[in-house]
PDB file of N, CA and C in Angstrom:
ATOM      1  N   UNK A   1       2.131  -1.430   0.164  1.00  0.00           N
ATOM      2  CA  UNK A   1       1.804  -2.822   0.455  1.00  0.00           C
ATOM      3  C   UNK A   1       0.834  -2.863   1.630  1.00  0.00           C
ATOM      4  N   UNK A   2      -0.395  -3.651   1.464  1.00  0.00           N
ATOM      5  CA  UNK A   2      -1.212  -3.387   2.694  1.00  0.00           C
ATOM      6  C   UNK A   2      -0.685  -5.016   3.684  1.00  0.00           C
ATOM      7  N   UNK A   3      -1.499  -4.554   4.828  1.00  0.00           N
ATOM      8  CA  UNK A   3      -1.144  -4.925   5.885  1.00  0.00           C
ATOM      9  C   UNK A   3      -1.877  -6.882   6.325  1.00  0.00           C
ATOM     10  N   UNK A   4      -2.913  -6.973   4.586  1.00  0.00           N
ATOM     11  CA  UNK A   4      -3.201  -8.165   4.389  1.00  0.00           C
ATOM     12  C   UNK A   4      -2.749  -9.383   4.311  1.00  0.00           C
ATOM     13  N   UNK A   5      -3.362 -10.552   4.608  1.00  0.00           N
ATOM     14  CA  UNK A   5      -2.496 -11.803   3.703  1.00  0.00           C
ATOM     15  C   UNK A   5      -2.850 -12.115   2.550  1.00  0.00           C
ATOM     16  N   UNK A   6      -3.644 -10.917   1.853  1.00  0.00           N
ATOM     17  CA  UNK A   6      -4.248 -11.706   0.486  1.00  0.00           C
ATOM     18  C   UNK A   6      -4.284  -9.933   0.041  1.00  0.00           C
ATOM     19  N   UNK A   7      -3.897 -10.100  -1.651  1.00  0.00           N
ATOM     20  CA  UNK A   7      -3.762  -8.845  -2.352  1.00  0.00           C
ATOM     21  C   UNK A   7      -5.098  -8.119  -2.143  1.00  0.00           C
ATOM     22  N   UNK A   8      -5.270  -7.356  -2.542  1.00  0.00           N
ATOM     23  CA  UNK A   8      -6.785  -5.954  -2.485  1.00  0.00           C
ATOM     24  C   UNK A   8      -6.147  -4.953  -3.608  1.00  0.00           C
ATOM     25  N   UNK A   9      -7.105  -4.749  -3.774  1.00  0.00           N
ATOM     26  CA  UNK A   9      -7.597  -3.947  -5.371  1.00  0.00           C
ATOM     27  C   UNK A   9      -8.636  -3.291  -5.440  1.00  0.00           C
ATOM     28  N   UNK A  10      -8.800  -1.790  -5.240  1.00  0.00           N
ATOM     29  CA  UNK A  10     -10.110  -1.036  -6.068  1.00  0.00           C
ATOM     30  C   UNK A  10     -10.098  -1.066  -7.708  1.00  0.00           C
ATOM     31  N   UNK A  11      -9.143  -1.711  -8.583  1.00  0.00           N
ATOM     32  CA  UNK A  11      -9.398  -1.724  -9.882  1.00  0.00           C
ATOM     33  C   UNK A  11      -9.537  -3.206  -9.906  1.00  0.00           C
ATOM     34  N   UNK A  12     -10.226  -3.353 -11.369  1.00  0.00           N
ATOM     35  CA  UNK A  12     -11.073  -5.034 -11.817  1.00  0.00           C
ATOM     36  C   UNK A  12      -9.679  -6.059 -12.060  1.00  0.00           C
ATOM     37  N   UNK A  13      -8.560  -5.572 -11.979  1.00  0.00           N
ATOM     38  CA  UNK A  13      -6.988  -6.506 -12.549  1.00  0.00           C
ATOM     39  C   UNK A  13      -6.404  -5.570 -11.289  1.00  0.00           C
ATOM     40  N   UNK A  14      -4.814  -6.393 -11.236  1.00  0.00           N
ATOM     41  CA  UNK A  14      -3.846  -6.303 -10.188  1.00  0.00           C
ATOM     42  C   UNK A  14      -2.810  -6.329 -11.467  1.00  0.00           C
ATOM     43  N   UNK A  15      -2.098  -5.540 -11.851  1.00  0.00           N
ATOM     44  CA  UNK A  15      -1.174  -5.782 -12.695  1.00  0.00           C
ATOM     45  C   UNK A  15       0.161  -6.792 -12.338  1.00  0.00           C
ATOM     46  N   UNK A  16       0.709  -7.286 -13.233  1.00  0.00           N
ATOM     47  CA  UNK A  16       1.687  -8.622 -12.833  1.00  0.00           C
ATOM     48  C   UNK A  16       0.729  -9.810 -12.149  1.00  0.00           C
ATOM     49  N   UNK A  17      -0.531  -9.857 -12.433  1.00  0.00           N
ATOM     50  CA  UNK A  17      -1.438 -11.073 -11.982  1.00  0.00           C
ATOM     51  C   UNK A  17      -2.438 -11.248 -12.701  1.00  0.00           C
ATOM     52  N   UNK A  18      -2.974 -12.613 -13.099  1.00  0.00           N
ATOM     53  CA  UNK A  18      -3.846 -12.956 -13.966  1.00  0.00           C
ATOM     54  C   UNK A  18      -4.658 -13.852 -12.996  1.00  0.00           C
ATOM     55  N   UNK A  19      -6.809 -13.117 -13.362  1.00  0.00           N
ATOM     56  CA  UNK A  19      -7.184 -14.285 -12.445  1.00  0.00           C
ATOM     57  C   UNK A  19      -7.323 -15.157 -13.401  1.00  0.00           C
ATOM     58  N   UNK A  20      -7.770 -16.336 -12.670  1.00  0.00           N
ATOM     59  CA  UNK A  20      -7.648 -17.749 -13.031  1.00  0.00           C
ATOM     60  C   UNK A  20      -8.995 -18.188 -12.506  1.00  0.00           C
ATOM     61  N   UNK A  21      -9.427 -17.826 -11.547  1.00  0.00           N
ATOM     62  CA  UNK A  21     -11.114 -18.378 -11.158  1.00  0.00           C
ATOM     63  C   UNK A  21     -11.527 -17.160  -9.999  1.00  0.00           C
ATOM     64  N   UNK A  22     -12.952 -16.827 -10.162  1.00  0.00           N
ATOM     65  CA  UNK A  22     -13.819 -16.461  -9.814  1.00  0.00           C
ATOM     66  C   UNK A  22     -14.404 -16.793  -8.439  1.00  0.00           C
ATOM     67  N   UNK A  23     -14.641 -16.227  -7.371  1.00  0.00           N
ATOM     68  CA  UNK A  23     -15.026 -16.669  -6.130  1.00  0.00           C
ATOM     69  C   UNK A  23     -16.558 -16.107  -5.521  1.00  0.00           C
ATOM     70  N   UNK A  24     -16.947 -14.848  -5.999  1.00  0.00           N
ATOM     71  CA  UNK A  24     -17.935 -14.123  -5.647  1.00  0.00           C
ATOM     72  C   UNK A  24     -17.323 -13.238  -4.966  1.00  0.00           C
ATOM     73  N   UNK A  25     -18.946 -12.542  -4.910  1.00  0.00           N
ATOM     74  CA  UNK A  25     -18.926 -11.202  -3.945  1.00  0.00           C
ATOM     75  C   UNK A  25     -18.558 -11.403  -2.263  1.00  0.00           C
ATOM     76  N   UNK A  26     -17.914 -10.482  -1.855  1.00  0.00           N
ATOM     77  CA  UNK A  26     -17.528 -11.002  -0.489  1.00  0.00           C
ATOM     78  C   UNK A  26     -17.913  -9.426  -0.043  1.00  0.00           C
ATOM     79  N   UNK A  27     -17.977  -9.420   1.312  1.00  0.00           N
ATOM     80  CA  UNK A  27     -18.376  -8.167   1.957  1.00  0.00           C
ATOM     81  C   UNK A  27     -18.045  -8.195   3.541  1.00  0.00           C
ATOM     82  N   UNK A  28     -18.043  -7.037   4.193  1.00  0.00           N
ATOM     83  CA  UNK A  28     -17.944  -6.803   5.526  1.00  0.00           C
ATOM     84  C   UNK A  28     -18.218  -6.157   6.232  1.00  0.00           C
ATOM     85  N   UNK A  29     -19.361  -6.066   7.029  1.00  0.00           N
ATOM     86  CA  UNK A  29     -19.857  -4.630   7.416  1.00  0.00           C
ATOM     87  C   UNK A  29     -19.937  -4.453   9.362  1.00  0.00           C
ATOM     88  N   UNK A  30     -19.233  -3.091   9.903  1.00  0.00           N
ATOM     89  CA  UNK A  30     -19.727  -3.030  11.117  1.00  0.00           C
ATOM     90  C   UNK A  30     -19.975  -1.735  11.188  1.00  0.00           C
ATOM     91  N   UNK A  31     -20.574  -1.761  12.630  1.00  0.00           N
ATOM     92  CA  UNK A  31     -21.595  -0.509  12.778  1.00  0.00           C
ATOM     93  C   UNK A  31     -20.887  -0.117  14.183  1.00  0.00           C
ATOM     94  N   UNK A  32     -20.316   1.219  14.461  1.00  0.00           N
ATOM     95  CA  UNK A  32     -20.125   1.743  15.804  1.00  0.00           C
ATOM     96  C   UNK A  32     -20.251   2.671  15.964  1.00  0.00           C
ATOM     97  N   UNK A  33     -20.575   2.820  17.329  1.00  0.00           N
ATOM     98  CA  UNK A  33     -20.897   4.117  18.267  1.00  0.00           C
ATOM     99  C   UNK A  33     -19.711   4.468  18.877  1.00  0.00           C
ATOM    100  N   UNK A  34     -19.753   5.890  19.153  1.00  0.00           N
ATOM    101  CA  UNK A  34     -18.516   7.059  19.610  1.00  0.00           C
ATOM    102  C   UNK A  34     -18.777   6.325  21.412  1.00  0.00           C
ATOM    103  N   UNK A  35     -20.147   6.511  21.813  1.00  0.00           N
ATOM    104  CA  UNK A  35     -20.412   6.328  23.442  1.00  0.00           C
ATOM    105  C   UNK A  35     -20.481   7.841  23.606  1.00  0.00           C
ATOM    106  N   UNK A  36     -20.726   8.113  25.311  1.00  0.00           N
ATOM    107  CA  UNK A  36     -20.870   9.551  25.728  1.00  0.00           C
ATOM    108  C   UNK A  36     -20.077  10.200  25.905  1.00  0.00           C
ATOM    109  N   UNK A  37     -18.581   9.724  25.711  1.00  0.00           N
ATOM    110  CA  UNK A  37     -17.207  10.476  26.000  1.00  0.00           C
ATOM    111  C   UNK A  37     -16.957  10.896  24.456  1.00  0.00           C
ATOM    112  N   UNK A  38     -16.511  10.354  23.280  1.00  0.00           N
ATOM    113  CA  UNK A  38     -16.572  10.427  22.509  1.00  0.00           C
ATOM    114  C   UNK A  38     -17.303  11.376  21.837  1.00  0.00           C
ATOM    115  N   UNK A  39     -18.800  11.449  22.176  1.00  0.00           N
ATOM    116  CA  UNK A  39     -19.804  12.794  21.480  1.00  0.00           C
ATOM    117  C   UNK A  39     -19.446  14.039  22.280  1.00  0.00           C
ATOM    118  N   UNK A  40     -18.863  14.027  24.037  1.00  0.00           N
ATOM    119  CA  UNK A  40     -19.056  15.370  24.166  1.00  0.00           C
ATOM    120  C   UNK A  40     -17.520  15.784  23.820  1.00  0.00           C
ATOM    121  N   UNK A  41     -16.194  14.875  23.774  1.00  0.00           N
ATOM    122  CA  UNK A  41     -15.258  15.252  23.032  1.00  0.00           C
ATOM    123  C   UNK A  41     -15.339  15.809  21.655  1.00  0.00           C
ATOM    124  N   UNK A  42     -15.939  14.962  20.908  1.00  0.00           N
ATOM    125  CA  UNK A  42     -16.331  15.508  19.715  1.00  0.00           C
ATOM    126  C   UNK A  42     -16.613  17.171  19.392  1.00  0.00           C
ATOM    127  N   UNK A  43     -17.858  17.381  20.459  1.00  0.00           N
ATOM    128  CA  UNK A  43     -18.854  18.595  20.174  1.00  0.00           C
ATOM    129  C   UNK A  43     -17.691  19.503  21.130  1.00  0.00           C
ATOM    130  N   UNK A  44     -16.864  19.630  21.535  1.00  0.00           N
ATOM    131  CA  UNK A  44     -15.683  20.133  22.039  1.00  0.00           C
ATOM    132  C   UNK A  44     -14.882  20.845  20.818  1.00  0.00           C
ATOM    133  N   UNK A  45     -14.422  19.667  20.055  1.00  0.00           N
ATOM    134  CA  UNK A  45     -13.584  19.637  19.004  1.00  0.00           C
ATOM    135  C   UNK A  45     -14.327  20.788  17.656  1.00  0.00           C
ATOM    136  N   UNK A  46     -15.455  20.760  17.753  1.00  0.00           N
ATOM    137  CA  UNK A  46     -16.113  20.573  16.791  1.00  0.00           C
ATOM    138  C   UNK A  46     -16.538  22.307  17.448  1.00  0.00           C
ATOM    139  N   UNK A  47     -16.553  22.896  18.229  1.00  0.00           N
ATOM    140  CA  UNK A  47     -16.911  24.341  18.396  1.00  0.00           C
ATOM    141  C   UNK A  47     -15.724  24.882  18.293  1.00  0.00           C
ATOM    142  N   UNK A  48     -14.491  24.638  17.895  1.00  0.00           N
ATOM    143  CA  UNK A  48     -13.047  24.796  18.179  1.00  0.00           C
ATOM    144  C   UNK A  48     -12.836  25.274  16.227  1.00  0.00           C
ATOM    145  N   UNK A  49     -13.499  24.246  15.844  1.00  0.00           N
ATOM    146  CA  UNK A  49     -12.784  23.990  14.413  1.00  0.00           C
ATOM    147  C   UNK A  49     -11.730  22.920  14.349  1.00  0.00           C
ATOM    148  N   UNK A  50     -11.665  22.517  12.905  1.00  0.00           N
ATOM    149  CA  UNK A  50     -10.535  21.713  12.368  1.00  0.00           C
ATOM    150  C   UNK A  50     -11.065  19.720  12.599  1.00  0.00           C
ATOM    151  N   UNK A  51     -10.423  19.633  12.207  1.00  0.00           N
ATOM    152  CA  UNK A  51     -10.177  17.810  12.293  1.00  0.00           C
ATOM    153  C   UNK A  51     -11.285  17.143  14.039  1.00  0.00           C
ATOM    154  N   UNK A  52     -12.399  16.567  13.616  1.00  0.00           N
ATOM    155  CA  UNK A  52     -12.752  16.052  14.738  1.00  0.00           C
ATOM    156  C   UNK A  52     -11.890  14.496  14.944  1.00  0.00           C
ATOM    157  N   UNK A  53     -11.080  14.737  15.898  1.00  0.00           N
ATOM    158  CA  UNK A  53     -10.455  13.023  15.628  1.00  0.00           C
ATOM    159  C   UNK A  53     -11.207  12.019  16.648  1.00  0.00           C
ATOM    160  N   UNK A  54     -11.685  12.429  17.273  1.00  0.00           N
ATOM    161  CA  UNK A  54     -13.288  11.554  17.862  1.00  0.00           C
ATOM    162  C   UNK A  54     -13.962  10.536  16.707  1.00  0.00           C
ATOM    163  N   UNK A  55     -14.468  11.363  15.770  1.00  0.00           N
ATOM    164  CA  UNK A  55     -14.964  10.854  15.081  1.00  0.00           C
ATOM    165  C   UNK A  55     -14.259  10.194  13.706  1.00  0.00           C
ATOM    166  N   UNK A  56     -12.798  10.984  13.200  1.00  0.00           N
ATOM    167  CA  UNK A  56     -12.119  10.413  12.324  1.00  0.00           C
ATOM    168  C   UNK A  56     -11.637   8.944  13.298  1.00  0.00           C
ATOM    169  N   UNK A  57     -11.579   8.445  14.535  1.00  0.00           N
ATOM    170  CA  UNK A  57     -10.647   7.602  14.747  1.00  0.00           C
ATOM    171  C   UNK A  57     -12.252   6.301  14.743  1.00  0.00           C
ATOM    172  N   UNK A  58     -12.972   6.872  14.955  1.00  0.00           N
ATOM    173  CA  UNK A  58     -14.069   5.920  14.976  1.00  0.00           C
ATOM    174  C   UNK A  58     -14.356   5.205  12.937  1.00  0.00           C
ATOM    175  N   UNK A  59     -14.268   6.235  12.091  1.00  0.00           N
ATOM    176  CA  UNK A  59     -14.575   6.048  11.117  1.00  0.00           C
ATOM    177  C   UNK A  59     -13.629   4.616  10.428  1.00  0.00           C
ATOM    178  N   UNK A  60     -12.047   5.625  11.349  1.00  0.00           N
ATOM    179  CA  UNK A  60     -11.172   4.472  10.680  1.00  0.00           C
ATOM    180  C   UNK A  60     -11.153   2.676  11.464  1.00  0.00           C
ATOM    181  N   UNK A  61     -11.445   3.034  12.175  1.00  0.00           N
ATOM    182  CA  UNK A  61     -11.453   1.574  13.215  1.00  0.00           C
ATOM    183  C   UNK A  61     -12.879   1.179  12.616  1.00  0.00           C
ATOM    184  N   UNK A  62     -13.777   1.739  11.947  1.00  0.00           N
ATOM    185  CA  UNK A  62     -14.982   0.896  11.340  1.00  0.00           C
ATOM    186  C   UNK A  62     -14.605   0.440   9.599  1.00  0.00           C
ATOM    187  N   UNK A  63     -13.674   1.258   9.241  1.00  0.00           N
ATOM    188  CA  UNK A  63     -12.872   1.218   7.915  1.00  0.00           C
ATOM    189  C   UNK A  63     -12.176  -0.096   7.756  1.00  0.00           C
ATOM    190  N   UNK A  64     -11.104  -0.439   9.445  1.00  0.00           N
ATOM    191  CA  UNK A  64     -10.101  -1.595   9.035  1.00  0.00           C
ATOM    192  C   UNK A  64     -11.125  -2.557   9.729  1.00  0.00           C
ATOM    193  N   UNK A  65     -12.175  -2.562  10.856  1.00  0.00           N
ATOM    194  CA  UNK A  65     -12.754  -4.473  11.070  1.00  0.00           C
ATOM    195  C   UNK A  65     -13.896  -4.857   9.765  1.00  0.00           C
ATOM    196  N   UNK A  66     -14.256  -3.926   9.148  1.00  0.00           N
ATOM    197  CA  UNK A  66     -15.144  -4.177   7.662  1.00  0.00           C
ATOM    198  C   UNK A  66     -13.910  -4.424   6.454  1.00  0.00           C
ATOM    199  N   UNK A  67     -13.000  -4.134   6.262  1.00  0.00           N
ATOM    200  CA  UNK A  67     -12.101  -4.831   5.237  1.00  0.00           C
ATOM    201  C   UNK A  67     -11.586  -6.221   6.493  1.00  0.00           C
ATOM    202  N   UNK A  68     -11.231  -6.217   7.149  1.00  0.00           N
ATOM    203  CA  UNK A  68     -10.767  -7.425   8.006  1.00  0.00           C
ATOM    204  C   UNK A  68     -11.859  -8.298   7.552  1.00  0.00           C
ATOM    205  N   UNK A  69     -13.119  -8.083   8.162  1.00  0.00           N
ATOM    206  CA  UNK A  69     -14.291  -9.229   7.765  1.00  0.00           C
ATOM    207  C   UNK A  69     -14.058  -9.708   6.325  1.00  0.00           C
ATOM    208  N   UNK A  70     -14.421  -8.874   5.009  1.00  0.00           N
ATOM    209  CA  UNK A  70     -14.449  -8.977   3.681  1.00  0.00           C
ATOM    210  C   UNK A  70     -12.751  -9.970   3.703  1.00  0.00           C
ATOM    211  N   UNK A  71     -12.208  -9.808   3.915  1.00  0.00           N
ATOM    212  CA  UNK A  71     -10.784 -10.223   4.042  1.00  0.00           C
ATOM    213  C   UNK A  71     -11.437 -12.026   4.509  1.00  0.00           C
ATOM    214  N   UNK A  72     -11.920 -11.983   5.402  1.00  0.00           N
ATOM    215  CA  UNK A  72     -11.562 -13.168   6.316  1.00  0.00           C
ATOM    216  C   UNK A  72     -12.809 -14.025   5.386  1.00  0.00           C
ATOM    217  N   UNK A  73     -14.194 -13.451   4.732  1.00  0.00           N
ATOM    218  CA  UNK A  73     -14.928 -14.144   3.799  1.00  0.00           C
ATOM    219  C   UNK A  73     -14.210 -14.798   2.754  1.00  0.00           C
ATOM    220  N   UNK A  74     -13.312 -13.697   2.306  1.00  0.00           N
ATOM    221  CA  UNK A  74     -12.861 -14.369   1.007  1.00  0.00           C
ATOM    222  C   UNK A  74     -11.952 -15.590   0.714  1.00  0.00           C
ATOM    223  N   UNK A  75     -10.938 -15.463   2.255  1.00  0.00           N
ATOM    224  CA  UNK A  75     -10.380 -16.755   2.517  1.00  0.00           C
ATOM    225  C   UNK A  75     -11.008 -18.099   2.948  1.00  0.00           C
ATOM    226  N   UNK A  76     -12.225 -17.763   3.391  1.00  0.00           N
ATOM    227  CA  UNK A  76     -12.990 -18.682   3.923  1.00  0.00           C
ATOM    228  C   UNK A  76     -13.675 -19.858   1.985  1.00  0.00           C
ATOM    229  N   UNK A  77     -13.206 -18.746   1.027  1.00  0.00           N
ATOM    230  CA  UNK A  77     -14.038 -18.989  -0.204  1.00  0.00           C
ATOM    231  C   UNK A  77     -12.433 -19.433  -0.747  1.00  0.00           C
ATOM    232  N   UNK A  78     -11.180 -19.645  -0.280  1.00  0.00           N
ATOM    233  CA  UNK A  78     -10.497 -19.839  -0.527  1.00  0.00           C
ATOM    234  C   UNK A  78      -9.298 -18.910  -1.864  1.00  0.00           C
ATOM    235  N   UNK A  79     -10.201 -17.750  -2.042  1.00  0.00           N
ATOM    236  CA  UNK A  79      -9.260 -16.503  -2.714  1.00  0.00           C
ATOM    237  C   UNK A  79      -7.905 -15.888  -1.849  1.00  0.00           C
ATOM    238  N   UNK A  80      -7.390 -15.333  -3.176  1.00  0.00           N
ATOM    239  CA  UNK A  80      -5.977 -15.082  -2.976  1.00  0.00           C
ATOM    240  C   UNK A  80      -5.920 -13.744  -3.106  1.00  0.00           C
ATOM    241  N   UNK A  81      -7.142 -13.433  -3.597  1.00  0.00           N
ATOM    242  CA  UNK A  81      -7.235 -11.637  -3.627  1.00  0.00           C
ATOM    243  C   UNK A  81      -8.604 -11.189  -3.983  1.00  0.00           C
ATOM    244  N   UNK A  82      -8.891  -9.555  -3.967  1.00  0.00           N
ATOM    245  CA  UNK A  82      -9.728  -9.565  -4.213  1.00  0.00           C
ATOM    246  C   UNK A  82      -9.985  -7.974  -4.884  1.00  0.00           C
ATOM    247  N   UNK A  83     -10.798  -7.847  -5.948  1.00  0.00           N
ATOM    248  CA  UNK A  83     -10.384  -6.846  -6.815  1.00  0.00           C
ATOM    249  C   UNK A  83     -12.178  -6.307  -6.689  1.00  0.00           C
ATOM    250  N   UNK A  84     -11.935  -4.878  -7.291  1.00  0.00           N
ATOM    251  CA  UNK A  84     -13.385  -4.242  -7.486  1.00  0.00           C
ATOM    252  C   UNK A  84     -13.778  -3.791  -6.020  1.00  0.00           C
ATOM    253  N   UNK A  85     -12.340  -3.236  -4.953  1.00  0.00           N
ATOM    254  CA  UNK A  85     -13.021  -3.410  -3.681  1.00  0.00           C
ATOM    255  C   UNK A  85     -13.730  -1.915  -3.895  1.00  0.00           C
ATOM    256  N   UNK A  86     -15.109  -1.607  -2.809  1.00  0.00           N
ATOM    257  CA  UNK A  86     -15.543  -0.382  -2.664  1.00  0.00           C
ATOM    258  C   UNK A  86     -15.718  -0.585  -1.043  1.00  0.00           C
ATOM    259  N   UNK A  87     -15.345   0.684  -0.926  1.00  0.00           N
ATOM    260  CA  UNK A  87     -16.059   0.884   0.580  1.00  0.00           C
ATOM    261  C   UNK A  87     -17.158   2.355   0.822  1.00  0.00           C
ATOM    262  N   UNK A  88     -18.098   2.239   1.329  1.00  0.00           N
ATOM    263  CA  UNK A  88     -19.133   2.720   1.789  1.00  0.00           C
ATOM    264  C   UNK A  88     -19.210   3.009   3.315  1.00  0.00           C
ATOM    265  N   UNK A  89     -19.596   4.290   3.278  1.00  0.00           N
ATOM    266  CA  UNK A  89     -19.934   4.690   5.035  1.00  0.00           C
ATOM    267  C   UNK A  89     -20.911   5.699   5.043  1.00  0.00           C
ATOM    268  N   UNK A  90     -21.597   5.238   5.698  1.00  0.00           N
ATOM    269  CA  UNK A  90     -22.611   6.315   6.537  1.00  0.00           C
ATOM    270  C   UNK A  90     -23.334   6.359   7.647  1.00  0.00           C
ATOM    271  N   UNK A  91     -23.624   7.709   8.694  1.00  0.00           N
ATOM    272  CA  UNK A  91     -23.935   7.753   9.916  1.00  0.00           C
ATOM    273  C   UNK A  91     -25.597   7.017   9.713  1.00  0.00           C
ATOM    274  N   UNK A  92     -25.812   6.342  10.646  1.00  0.00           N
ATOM    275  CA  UNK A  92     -27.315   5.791  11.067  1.00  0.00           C
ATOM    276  C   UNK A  92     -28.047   6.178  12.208  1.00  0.00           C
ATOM    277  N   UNK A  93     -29.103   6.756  11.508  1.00  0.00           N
ATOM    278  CA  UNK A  93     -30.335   6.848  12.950  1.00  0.00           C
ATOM    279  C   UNK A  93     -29.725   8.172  13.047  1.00  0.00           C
ATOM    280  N   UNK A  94     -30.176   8.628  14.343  1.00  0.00           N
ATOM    281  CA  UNK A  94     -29.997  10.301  14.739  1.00  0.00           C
ATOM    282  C   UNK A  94     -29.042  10.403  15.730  1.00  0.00           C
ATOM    283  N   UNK A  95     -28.405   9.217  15.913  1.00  0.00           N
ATOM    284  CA  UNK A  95     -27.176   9.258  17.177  1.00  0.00           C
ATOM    285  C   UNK A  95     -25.450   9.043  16.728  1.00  0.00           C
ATOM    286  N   UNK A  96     -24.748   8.921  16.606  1.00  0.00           N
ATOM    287  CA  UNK A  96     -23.387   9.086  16.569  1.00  0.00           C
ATOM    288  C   UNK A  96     -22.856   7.610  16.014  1.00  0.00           C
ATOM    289  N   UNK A  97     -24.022   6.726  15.433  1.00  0.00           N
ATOM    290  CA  UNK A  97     -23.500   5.268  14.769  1.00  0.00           C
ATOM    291  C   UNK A  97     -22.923   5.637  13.654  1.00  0.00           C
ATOM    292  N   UNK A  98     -21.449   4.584  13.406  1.00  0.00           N
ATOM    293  CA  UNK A  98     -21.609   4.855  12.086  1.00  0.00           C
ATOM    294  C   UNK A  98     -21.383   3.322  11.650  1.00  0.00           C
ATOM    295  N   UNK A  99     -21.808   3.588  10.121  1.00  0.00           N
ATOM    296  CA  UNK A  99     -21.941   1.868   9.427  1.00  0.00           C
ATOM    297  C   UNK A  99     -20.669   2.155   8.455  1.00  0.00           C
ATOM    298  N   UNK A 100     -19.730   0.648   7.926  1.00  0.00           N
ATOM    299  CA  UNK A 100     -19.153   0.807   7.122  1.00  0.00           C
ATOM    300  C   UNK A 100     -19.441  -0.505   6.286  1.00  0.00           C
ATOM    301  N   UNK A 101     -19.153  -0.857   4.992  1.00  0.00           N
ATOM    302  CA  UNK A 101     -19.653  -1.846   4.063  1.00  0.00           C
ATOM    303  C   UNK A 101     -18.263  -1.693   3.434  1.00  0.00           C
ATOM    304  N   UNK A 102     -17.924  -3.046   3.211  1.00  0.00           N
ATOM    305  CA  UNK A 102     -16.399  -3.213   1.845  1.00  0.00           C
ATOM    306  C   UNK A 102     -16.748  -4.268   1.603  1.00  0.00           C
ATOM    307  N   UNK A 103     -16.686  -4.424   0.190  1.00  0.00           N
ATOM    308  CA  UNK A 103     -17.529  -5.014  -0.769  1.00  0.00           C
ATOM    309  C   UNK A 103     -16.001  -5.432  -1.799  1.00  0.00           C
ATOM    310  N   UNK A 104     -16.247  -6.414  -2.523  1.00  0.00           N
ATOM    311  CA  UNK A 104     -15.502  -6.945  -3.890  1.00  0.00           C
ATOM    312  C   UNK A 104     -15.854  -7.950  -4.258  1.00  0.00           C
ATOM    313  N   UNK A 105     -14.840  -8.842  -5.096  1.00  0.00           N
ATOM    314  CA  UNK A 105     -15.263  -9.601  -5.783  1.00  0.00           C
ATOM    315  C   UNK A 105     -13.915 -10.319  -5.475  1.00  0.00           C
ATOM    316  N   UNK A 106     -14.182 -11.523  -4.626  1.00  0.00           N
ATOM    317  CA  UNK A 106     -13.067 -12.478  -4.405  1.00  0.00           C
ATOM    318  C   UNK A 106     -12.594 -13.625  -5.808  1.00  0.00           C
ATOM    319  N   UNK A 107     -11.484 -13.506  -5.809  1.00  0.00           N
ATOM    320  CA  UNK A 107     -10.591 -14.651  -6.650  1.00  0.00           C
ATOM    321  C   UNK A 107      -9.440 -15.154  -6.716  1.00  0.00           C
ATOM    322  N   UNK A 108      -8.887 -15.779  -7.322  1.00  0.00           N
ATOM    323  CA  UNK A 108      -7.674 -16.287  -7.459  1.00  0.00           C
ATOM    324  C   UNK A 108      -6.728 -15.674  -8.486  1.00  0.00           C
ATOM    325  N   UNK A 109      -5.630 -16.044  -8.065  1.00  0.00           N
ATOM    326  CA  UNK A 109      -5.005 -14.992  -9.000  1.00  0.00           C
ATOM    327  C   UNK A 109      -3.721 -15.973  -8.950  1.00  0.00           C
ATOM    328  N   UNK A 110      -2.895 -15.453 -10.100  1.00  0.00           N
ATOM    329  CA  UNK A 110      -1.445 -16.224  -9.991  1.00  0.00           C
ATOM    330  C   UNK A 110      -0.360 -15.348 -10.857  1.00  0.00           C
ATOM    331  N   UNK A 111       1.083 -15.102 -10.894  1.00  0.00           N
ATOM    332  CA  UNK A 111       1.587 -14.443 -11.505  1.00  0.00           C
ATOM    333  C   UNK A 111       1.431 -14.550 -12.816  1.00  0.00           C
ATOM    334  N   UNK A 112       2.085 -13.622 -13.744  1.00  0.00           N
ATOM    335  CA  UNK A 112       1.693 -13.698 -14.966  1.00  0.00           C
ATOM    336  C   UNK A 112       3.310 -13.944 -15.785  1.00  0.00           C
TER     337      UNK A 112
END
């Protein structure tokens, strides 16, 4: 169960729910930087081997305010969920940004 007020779905149906109307595409995107503590922790981590969590904790904190946004569009469009979600990430420019995008297709839904 996620941590939403409105269902989420990477598949086009939510089983036990039927939509009922259509809302559009909704999306959410932010972009962050590690800073200078962060990169030389990183490049620490990262001559060591294994898991950089510098950079995994940055990825995920750009993971949950880009579904938060997409989240907060779709209520704004008055949906109850939202199905077809994708999320997208990748580093920008030559410095330690990273971008995230979550994308779906907001609607309504009601039990079946």
């Amino acid at each position: 169960m996620s941590n939403f007020s409105i269902l989420l779905s990477t598949t086009d149906e939510i089983p036990g729910f039927r939509i009922t109307e259509y809302k559009g595409l909704v999306f959410g995107i932010t972009v962050r930087s590690r800073g200078m503590g962060g990169d030389c922790a990183a490049g620490c981590q990262s001559c060591a081997g294994g898991e950089v969590s510098a950079y995994t904790s940055v990825v995920l904190d750009s993971r949950n305010e880009a579904l938060n946004r997409m989240v907060a569009d779709a209520q704004t469009r008055g949906a109850n969920a939202i199905v077809g979600i994708r999320i997208d990430n990748d580093q920008l420019g030559q410095g330690a940004n990273t971008g995230v995008v979550a994308m779906g297709t907001a609607v309504v839904v009601t039990n079946m």
